[in-house]
ModelCIF file with pLDDT and N, C-alpha, C, O atoms, coordinates in Angstrom:
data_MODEL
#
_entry.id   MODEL 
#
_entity.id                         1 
_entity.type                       polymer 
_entity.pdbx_number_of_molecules   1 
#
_entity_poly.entity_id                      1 
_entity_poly.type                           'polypeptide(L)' 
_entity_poly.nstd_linkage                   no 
_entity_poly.nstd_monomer                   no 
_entity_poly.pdbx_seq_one_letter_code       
;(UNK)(UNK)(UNK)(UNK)(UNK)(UNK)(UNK)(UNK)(UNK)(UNK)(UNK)(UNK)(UNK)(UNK)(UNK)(UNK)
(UNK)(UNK)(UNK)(UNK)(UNK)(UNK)(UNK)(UNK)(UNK)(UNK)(UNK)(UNK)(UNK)(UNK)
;
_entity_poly.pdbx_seq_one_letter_code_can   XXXXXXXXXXXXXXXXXXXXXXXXXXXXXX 
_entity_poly.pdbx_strand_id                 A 
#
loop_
_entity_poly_seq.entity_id 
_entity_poly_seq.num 
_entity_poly_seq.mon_id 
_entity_poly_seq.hetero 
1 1  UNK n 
1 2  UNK n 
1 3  UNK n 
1 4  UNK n 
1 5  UNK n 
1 6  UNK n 
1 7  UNK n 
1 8  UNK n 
1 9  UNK n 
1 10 UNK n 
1 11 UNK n 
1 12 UNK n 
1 13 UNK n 
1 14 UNK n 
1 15 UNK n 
1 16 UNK n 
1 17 UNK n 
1 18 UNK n 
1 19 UNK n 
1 20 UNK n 
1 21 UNK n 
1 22 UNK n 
1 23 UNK n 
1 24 UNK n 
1 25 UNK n 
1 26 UNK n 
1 27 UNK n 
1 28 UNK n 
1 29 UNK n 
1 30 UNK n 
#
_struct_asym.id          A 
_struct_asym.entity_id   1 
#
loop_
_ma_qa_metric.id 
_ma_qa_metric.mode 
_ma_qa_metric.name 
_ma_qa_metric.software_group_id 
_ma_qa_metric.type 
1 global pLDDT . pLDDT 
2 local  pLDDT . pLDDT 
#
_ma_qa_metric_global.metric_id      1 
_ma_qa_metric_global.metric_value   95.63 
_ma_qa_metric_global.model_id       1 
_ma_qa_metric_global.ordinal_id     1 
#
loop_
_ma_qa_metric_local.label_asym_id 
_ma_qa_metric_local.label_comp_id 
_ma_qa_metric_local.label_seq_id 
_ma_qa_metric_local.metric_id 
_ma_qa_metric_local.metric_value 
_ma_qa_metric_local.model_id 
_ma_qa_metric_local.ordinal_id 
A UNK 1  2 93.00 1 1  
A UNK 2  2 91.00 1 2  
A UNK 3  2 86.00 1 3  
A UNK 4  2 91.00 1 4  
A UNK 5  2 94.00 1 5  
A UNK 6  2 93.00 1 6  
A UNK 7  2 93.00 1 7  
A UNK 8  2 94.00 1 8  
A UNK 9  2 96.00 1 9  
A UNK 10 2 96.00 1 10 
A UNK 11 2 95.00 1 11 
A UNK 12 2 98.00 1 12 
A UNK 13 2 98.00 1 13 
A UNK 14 2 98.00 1 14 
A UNK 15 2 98.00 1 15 
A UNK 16 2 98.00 1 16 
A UNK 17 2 98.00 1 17 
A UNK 18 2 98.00 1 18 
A UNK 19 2 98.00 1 19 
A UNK 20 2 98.00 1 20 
A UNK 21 2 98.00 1 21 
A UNK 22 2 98.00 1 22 
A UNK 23 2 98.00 1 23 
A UNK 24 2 97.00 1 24 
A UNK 25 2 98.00 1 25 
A UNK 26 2 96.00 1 26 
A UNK 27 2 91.00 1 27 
A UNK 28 2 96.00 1 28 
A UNK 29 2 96.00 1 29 
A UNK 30 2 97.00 1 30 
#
loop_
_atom_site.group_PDB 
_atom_site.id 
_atom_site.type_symbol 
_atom_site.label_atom_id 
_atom_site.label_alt_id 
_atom_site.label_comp_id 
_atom_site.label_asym_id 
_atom_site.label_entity_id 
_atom_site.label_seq_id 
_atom_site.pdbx_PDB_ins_code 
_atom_site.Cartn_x 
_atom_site.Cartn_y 
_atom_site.Cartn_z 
_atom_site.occupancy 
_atom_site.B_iso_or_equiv 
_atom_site.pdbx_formal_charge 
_atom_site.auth_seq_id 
_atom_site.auth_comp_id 
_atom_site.auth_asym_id 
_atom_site.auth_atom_id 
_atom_site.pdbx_PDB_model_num 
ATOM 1   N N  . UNK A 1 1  ? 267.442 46.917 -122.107 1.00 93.00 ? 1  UNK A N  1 
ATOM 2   C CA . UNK A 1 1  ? 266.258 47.760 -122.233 1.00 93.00 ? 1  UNK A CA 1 
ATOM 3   C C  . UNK A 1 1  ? 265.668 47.637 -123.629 1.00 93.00 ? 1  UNK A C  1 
ATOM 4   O O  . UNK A 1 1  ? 266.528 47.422 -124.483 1.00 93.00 ? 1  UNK A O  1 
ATOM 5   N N  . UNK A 1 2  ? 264.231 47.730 -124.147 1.00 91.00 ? 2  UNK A N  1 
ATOM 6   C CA . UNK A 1 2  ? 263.816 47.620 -125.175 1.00 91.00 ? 2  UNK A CA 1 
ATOM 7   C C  . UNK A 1 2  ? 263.680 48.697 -125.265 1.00 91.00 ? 2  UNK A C  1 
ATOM 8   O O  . UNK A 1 2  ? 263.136 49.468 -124.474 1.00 91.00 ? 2  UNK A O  1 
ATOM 9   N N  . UNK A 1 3  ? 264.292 48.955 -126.517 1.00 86.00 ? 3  UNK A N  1 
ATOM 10  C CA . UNK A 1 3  ? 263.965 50.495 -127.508 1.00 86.00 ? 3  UNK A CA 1 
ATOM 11  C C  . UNK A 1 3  ? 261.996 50.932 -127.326 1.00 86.00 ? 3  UNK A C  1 
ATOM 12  O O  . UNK A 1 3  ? 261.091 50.171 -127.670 1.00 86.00 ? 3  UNK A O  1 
ATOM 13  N N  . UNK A 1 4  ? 261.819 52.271 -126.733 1.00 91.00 ? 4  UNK A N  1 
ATOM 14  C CA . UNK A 1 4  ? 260.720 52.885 -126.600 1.00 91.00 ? 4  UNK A CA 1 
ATOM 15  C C  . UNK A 1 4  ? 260.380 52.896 -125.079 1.00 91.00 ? 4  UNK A C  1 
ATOM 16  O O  . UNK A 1 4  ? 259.458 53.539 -124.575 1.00 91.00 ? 4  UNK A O  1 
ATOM 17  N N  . UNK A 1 5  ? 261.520 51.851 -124.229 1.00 94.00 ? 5  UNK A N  1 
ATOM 18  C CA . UNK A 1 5  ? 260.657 51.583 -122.283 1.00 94.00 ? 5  UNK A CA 1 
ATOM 19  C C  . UNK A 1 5  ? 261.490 52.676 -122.170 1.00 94.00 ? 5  UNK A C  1 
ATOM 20  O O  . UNK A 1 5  ? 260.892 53.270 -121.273 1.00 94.00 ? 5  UNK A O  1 
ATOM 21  N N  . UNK A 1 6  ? 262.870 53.682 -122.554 1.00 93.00 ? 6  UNK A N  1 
ATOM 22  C CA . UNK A 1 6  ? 263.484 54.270 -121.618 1.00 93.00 ? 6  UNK A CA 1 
ATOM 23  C C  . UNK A 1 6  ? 262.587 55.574 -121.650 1.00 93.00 ? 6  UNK A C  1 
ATOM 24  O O  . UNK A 1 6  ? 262.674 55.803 -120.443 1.00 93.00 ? 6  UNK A O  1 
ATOM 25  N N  . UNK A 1 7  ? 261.902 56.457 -122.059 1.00 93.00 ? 7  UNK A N  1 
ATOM 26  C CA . UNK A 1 7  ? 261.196 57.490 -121.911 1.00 93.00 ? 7  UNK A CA 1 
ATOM 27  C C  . UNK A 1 7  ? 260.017 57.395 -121.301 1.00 93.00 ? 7  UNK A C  1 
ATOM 28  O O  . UNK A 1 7  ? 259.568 58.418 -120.785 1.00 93.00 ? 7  UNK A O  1 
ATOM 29  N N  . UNK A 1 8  ? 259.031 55.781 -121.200 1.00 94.00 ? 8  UNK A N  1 
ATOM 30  C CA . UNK A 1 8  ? 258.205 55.447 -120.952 1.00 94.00 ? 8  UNK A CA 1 
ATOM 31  C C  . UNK A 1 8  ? 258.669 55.589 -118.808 1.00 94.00 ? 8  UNK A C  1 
ATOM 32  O O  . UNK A 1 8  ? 258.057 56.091 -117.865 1.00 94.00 ? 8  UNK A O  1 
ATOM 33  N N  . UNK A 1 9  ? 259.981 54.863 -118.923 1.00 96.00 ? 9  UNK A N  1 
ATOM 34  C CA . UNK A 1 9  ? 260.834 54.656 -117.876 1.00 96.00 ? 9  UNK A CA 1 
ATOM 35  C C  . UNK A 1 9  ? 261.069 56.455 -116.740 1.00 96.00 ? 9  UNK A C  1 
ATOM 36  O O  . UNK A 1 9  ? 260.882 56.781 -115.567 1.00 96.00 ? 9  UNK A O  1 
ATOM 37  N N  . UNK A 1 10 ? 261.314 56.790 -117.374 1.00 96.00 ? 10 UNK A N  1 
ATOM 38  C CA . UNK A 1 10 ? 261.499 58.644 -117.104 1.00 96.00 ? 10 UNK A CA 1 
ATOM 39  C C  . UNK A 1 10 ? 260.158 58.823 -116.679 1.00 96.00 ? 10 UNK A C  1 
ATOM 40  O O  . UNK A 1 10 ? 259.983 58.426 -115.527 1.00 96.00 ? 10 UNK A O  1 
ATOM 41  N N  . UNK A 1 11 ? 259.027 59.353 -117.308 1.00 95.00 ? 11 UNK A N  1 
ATOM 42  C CA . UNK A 1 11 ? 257.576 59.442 -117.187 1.00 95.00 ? 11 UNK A CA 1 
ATOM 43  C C  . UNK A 1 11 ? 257.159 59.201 -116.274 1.00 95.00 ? 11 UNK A C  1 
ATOM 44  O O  . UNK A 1 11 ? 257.003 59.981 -115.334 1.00 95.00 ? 11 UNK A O  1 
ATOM 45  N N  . UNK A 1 12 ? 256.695 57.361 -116.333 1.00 98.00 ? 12 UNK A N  1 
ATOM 46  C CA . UNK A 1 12 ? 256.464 56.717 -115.245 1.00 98.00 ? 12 UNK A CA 1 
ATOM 47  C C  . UNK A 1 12 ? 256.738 56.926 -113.957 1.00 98.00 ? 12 UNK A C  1 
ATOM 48  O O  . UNK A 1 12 ? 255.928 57.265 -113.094 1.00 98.00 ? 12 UNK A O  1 
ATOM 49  N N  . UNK A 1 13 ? 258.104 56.686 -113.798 1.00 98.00 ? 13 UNK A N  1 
ATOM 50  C CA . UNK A 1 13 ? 258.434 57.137 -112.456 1.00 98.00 ? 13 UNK A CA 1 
ATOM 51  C C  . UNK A 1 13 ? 258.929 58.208 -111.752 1.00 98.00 ? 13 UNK A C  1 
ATOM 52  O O  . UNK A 1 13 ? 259.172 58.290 -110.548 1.00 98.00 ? 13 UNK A O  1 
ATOM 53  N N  . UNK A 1 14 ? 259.152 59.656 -113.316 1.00 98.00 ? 14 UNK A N  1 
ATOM 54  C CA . UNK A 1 14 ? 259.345 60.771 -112.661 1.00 98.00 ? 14 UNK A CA 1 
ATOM 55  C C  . UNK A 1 14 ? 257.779 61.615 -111.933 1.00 98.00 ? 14 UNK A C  1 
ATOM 56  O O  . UNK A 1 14 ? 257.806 62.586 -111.178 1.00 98.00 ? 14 UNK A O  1 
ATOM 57  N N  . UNK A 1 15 ? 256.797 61.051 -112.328 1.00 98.00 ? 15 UNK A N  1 
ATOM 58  C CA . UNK A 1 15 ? 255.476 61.088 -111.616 1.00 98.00 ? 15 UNK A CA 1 
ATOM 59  C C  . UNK A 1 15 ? 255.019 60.191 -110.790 1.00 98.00 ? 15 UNK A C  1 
ATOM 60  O O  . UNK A 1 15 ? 254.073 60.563 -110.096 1.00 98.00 ? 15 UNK A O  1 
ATOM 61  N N  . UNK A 1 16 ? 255.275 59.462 -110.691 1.00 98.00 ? 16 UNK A N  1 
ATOM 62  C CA . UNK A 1 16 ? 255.211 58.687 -108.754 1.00 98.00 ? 16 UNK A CA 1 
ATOM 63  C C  . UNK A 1 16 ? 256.107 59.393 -107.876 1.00 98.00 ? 16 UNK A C  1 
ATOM 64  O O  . UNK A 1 16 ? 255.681 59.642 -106.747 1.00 98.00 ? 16 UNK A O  1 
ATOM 65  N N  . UNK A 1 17 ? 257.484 59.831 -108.243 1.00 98.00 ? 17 UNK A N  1 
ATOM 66  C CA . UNK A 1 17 ? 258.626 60.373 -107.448 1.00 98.00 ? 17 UNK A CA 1 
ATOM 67  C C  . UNK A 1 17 ? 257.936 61.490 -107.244 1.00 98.00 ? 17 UNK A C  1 
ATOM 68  O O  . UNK A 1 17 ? 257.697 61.688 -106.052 1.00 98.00 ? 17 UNK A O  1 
ATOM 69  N N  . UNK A 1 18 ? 257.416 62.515 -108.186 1.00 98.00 ? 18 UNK A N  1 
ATOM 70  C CA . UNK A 1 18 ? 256.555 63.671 -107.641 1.00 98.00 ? 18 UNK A CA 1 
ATOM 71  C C  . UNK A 1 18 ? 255.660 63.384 -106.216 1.00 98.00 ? 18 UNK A C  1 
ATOM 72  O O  . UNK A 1 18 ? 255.979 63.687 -105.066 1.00 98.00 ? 18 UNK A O  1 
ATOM 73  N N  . UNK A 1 19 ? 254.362 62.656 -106.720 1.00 98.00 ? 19 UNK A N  1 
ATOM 74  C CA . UNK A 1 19 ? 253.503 61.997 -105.961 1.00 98.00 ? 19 UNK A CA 1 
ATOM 75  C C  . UNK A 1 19 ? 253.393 61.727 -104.694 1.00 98.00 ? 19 UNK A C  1 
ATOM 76  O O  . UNK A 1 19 ? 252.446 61.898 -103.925 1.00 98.00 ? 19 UNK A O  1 
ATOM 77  N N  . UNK A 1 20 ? 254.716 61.173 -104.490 1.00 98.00 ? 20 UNK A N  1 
ATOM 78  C CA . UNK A 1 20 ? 255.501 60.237 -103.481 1.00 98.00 ? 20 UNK A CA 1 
ATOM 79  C C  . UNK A 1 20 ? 255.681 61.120 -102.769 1.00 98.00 ? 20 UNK A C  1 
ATOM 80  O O  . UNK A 1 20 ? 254.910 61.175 -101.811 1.00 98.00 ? 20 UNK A O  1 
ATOM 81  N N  . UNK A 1 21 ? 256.974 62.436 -102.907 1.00 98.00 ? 21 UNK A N  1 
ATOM 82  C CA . UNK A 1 21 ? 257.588 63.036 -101.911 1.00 98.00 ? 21 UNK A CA 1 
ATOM 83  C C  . UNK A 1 21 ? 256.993 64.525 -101.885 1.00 98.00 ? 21 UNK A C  1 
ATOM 84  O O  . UNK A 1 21 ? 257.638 65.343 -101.230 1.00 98.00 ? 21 UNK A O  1 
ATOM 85  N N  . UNK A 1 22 ? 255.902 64.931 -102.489 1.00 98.00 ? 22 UNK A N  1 
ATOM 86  C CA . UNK A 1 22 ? 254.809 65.590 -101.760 1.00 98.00 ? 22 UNK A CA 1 
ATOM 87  C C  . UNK A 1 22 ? 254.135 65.881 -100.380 1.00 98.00 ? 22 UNK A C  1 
ATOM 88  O O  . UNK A 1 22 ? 253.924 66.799 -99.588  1.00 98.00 ? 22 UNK A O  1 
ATOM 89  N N  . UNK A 1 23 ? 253.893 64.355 -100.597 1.00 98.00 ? 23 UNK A N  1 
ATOM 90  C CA . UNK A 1 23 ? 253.035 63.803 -99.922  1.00 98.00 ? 23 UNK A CA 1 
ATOM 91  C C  . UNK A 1 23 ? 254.729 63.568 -98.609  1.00 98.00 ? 23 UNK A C  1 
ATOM 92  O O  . UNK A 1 23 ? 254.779 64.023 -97.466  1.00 98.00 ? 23 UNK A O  1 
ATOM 93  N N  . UNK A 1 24 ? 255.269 63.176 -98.950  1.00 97.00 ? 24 UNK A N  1 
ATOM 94  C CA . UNK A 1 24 ? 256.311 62.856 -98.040  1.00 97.00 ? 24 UNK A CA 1 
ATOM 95  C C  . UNK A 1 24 ? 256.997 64.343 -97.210  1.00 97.00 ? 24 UNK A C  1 
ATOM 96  O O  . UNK A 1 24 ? 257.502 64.276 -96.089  1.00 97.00 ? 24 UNK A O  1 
ATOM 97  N N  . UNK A 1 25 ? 256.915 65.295 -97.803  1.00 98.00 ? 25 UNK A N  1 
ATOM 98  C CA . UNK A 1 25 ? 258.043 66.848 -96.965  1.00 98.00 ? 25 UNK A CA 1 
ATOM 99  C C  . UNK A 1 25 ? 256.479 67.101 -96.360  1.00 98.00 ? 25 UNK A C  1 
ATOM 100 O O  . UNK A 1 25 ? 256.326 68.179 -95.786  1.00 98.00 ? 25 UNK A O  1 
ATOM 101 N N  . UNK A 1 26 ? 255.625 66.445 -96.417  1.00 96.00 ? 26 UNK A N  1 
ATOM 102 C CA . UNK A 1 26 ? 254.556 67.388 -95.356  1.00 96.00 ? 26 UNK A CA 1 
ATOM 103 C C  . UNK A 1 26 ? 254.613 67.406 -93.530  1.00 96.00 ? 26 UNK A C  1 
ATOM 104 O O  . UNK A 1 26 ? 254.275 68.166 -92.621  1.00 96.00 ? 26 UNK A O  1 
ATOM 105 N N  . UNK A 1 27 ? 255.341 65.900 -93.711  1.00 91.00 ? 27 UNK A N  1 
ATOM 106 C CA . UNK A 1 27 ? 256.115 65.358 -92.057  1.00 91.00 ? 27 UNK A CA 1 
ATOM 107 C C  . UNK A 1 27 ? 256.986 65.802 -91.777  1.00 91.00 ? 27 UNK A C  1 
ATOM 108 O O  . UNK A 1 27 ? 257.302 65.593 -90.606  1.00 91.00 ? 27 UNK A O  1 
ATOM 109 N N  . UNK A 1 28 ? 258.075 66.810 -92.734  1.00 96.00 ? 28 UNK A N  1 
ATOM 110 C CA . UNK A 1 28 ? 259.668 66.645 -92.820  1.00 96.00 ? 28 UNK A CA 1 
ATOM 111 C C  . UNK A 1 28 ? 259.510 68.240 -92.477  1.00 96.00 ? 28 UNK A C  1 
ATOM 112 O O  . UNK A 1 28 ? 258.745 69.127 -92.854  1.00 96.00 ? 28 UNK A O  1 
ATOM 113 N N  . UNK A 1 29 ? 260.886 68.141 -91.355  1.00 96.00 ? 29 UNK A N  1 
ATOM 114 C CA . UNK A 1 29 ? 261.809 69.470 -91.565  1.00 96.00 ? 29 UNK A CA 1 
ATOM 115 C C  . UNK A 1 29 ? 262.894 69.307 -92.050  1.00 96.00 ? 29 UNK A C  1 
ATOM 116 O O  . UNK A 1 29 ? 263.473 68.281 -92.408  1.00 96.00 ? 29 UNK A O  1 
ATOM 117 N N  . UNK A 1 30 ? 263.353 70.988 -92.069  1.00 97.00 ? 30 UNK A N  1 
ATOM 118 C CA . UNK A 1 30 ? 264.734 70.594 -93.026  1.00 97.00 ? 30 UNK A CA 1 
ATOM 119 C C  . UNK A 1 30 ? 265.928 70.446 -91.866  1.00 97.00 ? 30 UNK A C  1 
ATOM 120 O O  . UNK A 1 30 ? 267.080 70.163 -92.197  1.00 97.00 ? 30 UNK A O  1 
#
């Protein structure tokens, strides 16, 4: 990993993962 991608890394894809499964429990039961 290059020093400065791992927070960039977190960020990035802890806001698609939001995004994503939003949009995803609207089909879902539990």
């Amino acid at each position: 990993r290059l020093g400065g991608n791992g927070v960039a890394n977190s960020t990035v894809f802890g806001g698609i993962a939001g995004d994503v499964m939003a949009k995803w429990v609207t089909n879902q039961t539990l």
